[in-house]
PDB file of N, CA and C in Angstrom:
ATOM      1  N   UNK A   1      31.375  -5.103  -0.441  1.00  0.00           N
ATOM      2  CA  UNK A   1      30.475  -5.509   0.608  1.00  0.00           C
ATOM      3  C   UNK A   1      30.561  -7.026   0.746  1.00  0.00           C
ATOM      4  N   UNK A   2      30.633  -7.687   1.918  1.00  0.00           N
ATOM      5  CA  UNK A   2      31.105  -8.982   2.320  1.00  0.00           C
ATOM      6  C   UNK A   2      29.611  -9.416   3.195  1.00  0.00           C
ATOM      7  N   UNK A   3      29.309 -10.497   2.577  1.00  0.00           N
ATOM      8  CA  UNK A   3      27.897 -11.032   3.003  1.00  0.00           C
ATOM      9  C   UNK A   3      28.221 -12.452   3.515  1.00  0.00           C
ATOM     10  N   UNK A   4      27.603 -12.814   4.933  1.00  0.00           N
ATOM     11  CA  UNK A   4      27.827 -14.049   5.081  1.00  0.00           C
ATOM     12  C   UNK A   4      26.529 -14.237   5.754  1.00  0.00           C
ATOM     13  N   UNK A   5      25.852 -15.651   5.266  1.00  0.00           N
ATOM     14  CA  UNK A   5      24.580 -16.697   5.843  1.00  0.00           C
ATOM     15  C   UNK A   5      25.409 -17.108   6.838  1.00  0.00           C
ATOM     16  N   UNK A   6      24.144 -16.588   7.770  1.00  0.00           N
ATOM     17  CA  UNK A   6      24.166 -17.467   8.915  1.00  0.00           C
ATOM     18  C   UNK A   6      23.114 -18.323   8.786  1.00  0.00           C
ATOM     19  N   UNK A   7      21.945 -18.343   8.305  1.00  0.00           N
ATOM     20  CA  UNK A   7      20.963 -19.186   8.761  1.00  0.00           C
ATOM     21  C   UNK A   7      20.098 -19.380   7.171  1.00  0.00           C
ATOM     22  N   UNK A   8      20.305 -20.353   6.399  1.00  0.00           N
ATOM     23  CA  UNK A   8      19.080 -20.031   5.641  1.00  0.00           C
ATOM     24  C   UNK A   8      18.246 -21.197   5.137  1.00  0.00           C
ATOM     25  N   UNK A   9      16.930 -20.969   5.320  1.00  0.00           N
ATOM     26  CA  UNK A   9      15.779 -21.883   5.275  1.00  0.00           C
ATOM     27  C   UNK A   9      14.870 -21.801   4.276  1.00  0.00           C
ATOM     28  N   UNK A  10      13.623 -22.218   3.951  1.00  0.00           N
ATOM     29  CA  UNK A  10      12.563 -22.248   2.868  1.00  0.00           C
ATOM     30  C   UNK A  10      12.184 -20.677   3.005  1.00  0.00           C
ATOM     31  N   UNK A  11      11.951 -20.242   4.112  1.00  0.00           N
ATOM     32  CA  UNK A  11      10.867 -18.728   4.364  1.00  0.00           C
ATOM     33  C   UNK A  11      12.239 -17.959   5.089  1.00  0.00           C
ATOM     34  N   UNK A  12      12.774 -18.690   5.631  1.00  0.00           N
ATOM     35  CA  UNK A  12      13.775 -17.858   6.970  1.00  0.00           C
ATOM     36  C   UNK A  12      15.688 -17.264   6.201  1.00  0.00           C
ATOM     37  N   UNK A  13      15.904 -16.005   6.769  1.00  0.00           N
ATOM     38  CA  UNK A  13      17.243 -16.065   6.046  1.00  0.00           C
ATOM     39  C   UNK A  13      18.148 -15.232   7.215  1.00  0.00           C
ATOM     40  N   UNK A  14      18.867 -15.575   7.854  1.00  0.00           N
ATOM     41  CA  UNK A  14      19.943 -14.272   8.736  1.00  0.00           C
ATOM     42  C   UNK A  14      21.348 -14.576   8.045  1.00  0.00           C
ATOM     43  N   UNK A  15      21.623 -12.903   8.059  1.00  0.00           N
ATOM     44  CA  UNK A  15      22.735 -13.158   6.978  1.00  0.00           C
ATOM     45  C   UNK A  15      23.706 -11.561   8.139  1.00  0.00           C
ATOM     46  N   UNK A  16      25.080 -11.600   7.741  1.00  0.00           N
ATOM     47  CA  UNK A  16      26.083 -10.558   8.365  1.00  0.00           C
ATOM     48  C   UNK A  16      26.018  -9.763   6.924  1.00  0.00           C
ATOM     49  N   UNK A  17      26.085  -8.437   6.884  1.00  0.00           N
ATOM     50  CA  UNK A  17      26.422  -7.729   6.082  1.00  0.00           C
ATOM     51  C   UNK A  17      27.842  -6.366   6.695  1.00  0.00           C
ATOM     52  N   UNK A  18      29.247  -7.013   6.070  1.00  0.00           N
ATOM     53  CA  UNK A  18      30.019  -6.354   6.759  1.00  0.00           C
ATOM     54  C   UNK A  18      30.241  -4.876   6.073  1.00  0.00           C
ATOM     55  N   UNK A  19      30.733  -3.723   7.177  1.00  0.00           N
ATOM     56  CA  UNK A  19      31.122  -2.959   6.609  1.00  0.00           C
ATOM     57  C   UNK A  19      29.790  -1.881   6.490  1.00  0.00           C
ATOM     58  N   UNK A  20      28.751  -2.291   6.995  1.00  0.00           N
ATOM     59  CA  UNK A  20      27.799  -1.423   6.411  1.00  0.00           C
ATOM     60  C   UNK A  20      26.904  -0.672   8.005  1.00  0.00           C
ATOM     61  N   UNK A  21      26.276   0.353   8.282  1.00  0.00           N
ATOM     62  CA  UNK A  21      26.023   1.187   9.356  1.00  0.00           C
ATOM     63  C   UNK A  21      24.018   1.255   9.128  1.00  0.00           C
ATOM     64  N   UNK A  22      23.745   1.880  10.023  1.00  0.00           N
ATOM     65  CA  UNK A  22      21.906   1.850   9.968  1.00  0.00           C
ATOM     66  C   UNK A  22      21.660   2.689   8.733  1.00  0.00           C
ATOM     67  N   UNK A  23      22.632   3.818   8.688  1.00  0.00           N
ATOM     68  CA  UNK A  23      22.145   4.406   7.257  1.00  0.00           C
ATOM     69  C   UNK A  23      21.553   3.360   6.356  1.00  0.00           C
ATOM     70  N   UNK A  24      22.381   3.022   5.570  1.00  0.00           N
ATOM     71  CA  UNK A  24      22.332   1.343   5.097  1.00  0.00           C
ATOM     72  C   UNK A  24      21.129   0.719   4.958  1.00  0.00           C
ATOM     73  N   UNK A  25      21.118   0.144   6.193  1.00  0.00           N
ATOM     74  CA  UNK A  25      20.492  -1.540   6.484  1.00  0.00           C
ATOM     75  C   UNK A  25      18.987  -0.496   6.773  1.00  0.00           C
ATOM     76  N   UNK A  26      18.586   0.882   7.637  1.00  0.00           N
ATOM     77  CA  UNK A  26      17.098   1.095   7.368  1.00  0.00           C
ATOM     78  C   UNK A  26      17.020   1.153   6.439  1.00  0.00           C
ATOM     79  N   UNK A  27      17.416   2.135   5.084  1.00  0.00           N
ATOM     80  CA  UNK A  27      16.899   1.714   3.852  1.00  0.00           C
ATOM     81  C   UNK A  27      16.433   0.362   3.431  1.00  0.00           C
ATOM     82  N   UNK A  28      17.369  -0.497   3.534  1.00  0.00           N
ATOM     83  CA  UNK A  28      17.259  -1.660   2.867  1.00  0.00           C
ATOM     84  C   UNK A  28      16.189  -2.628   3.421  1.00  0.00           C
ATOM     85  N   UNK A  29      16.005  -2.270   5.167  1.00  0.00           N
ATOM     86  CA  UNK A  29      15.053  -3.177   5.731  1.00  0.00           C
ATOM     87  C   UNK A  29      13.565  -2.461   4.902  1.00  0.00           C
ATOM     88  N   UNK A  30      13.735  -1.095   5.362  1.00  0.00           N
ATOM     89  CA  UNK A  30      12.384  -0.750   4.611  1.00  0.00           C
ATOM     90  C   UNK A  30      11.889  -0.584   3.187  1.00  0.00           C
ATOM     91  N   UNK A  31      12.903  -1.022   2.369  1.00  0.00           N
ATOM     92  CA  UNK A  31      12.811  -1.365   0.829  1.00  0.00           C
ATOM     93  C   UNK A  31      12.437  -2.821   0.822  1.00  0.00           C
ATOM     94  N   UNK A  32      12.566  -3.896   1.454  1.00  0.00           N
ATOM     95  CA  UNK A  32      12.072  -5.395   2.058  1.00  0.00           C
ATOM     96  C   UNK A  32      11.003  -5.315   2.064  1.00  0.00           C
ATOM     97  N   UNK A  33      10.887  -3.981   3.520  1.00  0.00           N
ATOM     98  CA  UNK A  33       9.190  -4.533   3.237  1.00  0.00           C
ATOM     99  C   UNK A  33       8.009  -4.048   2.758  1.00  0.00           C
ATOM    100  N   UNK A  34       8.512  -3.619   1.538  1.00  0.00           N
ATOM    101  CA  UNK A  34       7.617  -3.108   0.692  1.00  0.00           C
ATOM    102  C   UNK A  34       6.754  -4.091  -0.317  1.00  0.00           C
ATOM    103  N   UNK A  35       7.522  -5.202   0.205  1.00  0.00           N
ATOM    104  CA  UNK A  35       7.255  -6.911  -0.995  1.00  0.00           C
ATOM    105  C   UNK A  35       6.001  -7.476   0.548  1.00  0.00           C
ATOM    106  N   UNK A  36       4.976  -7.554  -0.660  1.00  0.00           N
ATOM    107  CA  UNK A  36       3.949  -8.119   0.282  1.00  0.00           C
ATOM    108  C   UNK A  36       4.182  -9.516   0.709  1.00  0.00           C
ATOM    109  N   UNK A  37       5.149 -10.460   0.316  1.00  0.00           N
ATOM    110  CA  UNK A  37       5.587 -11.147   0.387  1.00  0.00           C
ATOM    111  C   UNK A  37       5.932 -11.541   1.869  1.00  0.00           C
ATOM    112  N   UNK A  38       6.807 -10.901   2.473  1.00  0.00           N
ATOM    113  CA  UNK A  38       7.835 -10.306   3.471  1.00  0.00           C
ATOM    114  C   UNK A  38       7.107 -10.646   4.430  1.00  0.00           C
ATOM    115  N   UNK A  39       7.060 -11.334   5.908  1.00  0.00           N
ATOM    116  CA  UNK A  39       6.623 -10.871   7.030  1.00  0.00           C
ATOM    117  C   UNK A  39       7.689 -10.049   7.795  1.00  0.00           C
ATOM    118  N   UNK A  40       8.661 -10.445   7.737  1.00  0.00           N
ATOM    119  CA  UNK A  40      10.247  -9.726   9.133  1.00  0.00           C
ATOM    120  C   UNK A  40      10.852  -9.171   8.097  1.00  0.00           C
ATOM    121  N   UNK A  41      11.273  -7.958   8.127  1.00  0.00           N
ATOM    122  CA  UNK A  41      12.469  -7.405   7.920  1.00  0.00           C
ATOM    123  C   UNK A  41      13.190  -6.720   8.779  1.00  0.00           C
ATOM    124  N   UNK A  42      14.333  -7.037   9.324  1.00  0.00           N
ATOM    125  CA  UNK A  42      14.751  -6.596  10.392  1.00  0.00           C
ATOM    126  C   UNK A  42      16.125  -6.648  10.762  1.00  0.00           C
ATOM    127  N   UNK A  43      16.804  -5.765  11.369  1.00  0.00           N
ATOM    128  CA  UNK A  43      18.166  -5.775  11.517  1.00  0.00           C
ATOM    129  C   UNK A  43      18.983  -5.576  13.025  1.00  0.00           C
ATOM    130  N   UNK A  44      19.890  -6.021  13.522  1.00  0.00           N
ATOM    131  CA  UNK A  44      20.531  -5.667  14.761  1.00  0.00           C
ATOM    132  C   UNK A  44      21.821  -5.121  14.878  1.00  0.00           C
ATOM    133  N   UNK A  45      22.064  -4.374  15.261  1.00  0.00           N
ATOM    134  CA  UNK A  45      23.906  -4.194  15.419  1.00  0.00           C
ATOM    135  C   UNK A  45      24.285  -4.207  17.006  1.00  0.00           C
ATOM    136  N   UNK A  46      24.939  -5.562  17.174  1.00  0.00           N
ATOM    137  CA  UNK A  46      24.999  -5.647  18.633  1.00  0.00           C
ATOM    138  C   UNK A  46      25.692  -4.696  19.365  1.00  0.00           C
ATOM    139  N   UNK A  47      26.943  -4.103  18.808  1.00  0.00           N
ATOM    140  CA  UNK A  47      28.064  -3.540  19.039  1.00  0.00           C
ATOM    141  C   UNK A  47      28.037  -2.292  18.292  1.00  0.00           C
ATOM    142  N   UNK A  48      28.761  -1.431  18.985  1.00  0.00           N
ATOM    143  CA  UNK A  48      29.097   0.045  18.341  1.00  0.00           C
ATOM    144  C   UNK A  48      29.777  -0.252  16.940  1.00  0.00           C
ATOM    145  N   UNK A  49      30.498  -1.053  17.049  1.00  0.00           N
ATOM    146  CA  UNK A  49      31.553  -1.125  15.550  1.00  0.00           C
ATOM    147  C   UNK A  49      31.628  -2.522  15.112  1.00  0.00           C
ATOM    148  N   UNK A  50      30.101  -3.072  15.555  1.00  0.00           N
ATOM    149  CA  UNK A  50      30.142  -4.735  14.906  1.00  0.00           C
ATOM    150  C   UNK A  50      29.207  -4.920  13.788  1.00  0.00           C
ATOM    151  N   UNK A  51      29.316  -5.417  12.947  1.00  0.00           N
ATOM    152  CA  UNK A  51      28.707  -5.497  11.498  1.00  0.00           C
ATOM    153  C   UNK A  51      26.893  -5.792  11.831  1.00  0.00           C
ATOM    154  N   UNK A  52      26.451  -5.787  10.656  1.00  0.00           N
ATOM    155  CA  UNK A  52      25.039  -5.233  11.183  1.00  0.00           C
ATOM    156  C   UNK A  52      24.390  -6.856  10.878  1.00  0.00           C
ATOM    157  N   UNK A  53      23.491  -7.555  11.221  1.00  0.00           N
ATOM    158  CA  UNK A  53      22.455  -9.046  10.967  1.00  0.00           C
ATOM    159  C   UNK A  53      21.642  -8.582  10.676  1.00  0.00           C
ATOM    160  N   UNK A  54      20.984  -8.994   9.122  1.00  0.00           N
ATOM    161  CA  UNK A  54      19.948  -8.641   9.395  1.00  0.00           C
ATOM    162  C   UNK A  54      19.229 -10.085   8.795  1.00  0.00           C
ATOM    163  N   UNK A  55      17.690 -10.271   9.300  1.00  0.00           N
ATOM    164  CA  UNK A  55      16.489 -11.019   9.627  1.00  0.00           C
ATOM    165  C   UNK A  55      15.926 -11.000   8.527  1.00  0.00           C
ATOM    166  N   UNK A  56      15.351 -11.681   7.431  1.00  0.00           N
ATOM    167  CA  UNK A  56      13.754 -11.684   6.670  1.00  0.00           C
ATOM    168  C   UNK A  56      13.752 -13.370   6.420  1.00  0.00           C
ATOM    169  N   UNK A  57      12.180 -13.085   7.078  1.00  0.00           N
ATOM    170  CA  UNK A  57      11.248 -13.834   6.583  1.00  0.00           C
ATOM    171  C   UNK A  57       9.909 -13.643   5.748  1.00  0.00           C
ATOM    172  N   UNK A  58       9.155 -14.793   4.895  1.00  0.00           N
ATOM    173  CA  UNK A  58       8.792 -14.503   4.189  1.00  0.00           C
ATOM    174  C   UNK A  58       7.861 -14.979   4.566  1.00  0.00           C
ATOM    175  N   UNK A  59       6.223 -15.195   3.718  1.00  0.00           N
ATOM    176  CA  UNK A  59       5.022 -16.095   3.852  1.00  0.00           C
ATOM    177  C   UNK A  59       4.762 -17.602   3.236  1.00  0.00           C
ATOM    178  N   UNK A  60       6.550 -17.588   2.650  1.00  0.00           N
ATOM    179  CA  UNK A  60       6.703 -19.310   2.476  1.00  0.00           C
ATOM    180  C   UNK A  60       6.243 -18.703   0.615  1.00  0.00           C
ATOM    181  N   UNK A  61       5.373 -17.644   0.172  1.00  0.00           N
ATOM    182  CA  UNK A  61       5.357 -17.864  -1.236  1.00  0.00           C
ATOM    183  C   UNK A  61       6.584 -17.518  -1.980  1.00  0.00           C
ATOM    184  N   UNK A  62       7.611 -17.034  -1.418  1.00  0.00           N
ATOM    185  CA  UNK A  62       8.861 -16.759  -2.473  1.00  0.00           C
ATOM    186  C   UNK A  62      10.055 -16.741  -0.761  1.00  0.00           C
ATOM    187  N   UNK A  63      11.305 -17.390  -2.096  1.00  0.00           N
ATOM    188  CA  UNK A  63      12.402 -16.967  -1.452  1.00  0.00           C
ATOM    189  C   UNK A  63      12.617 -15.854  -0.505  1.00  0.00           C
ATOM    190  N   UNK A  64      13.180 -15.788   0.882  1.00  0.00           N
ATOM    191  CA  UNK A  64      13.665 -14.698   1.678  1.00  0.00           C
ATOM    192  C   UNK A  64      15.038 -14.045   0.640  1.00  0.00           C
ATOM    193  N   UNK A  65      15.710 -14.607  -0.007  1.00  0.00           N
ATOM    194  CA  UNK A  65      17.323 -14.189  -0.453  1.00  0.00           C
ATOM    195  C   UNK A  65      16.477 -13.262  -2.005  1.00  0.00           C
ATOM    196  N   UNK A  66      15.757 -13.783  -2.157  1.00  0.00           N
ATOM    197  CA  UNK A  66      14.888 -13.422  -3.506  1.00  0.00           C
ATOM    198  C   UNK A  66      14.381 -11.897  -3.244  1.00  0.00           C
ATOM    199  N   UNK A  67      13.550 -11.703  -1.973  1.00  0.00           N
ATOM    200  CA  UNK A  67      13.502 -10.367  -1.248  1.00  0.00           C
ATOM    201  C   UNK A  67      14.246  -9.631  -1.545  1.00  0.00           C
ATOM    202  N   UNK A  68      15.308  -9.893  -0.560  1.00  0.00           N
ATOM    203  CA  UNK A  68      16.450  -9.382  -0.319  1.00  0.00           C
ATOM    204  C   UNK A  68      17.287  -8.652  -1.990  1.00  0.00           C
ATOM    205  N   UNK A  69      17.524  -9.313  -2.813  1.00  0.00           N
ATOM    206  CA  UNK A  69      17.764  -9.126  -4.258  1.00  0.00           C
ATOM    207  C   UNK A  69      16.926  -7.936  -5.036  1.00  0.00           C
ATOM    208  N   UNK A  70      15.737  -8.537  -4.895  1.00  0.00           N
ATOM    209  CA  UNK A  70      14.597  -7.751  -5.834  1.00  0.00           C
ATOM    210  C   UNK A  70      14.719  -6.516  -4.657  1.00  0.00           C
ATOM    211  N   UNK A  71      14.840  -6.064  -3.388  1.00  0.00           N
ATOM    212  CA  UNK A  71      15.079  -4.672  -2.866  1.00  0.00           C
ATOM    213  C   UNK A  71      15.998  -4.010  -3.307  1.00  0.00           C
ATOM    214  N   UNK A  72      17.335  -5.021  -3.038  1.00  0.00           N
ATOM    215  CA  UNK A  72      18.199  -4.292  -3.518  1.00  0.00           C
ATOM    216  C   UNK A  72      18.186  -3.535  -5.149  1.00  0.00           C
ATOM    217  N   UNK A  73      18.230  -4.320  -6.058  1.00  0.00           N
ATOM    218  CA  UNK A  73      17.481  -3.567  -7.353  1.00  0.00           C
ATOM    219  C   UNK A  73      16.237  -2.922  -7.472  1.00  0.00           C
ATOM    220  N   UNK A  74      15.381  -2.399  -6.567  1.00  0.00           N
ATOM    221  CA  UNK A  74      14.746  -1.375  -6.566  1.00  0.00           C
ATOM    222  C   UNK A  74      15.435  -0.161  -6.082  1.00  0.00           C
ATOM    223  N   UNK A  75      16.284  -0.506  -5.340  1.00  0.00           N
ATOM    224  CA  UNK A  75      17.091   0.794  -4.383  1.00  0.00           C
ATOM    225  C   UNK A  75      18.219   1.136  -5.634  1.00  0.00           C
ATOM    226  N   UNK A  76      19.082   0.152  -6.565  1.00  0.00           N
ATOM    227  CA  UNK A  76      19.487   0.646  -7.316  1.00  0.00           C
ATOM    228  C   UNK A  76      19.004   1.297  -8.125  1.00  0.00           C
ATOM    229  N   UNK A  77      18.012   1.062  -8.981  1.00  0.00           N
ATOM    230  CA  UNK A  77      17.208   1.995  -9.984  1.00  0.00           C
ATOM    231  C   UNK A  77      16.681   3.120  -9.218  1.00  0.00           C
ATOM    232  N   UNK A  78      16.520   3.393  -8.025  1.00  0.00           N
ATOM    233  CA  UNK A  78      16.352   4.526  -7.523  1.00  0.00           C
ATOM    234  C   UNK A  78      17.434   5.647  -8.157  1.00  0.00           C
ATOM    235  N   UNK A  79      18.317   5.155  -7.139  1.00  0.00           N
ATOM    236  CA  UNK A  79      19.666   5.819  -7.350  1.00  0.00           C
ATOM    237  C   UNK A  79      19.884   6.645  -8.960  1.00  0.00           C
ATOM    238  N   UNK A  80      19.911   5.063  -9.909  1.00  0.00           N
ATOM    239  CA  UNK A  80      20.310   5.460 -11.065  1.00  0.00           C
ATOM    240  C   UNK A  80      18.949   6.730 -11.901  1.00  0.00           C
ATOM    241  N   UNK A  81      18.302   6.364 -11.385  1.00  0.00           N
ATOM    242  CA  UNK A  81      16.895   7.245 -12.176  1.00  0.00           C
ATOM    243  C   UNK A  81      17.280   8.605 -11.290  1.00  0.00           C
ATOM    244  N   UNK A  82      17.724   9.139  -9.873  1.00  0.00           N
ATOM    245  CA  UNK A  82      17.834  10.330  -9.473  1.00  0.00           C
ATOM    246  C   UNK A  82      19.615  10.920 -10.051  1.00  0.00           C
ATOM    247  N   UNK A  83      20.401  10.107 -10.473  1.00  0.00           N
ATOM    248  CA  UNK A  83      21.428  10.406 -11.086  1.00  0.00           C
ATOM    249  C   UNK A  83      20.698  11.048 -12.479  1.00  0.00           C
ATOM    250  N   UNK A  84      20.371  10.514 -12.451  1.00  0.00           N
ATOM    251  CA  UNK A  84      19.416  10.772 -14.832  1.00  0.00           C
ATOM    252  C   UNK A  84      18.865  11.926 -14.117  1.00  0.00           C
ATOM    253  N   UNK A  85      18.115  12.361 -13.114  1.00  0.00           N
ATOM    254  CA  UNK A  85      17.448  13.259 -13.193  1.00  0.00           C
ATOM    255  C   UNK A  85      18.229  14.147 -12.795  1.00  0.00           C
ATOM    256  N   UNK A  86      19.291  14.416 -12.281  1.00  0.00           N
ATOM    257  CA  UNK A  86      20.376  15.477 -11.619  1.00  0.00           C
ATOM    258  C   UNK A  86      21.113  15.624 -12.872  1.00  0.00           C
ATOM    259  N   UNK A  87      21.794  14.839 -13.735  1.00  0.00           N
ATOM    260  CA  UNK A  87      22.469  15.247 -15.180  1.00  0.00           C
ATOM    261  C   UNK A  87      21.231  15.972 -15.820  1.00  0.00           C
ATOM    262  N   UNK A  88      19.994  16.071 -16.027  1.00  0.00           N
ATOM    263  CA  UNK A  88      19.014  16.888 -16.920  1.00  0.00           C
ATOM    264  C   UNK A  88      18.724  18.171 -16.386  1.00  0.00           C
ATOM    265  N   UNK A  89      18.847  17.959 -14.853  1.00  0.00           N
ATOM    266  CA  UNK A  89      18.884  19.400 -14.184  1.00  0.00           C
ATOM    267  C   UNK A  89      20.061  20.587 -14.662  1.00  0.00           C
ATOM    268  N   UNK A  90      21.195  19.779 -14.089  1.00  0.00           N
ATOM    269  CA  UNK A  90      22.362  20.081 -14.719  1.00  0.00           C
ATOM    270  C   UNK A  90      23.038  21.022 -16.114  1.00  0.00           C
ATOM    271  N   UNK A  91      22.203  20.419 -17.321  1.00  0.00           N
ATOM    272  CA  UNK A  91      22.553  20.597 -18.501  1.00  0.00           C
ATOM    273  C   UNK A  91      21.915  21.849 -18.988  1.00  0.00           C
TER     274      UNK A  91
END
C-alpha cells in the first residue's frame, strides 16, 4: 500500500492511499471516527479507477496521522482476534 501527503497540518491531514477501493477506505473512515478526538473523517474517489483521498481532521487535541494509525491498529486486532477465533472453531 503506497501512501502519499498531500496536505498535512497541526489538526488537518489529506493523504492518497493507492491501490485501495470503498471496501477499504469505509471501514477505515468509520474506524476514525470512532476516536472522539476526530471531527472529519472522510474520503473521495474522483474517478472510477483513481486512487481514493482521504480527509481527517481533528479537535487540535491529538495528531490527525495519530488517528489515522491508532484505527488502523484497531482494525488490525480485529482481524487478528477473528482469525484466533476461526482456528478455535476449527479445531
Amino acid at each position: 500500500m503506497n501512501i502519499k501527503i498531500l496536505e498535512l497540518e497541526e489538526n488537518k491531514v489529506r493523504m492518497v492511499i493507492s491501490g485501495e477501493s470503498h471496501t477499504f477506505m469505509n471501514l477505515l473512515t468509520e474506524e476514525i471516527l470512532r476516536d472522539p478526538d476526530v471531527d472529519v473523517a472522510r474520503y473521495v474517489i474522483k474517478f472510477q479507477f483513481s486512487d481514493p483521498e482521504l480527509l481527517v481532521t481533528t479537535n487540535g487535541k491529538r495528531s490527525p496521522l495519530a488517528a489515522v494509525q491508532d484505527a488502523c491498529g484497531r482494525l488490525s486486532g480485529y482481524c487478528v482476534k477473528l482469525m484466533d477465533d476461526l482456528k478455535k472453531e476449527a479445531a
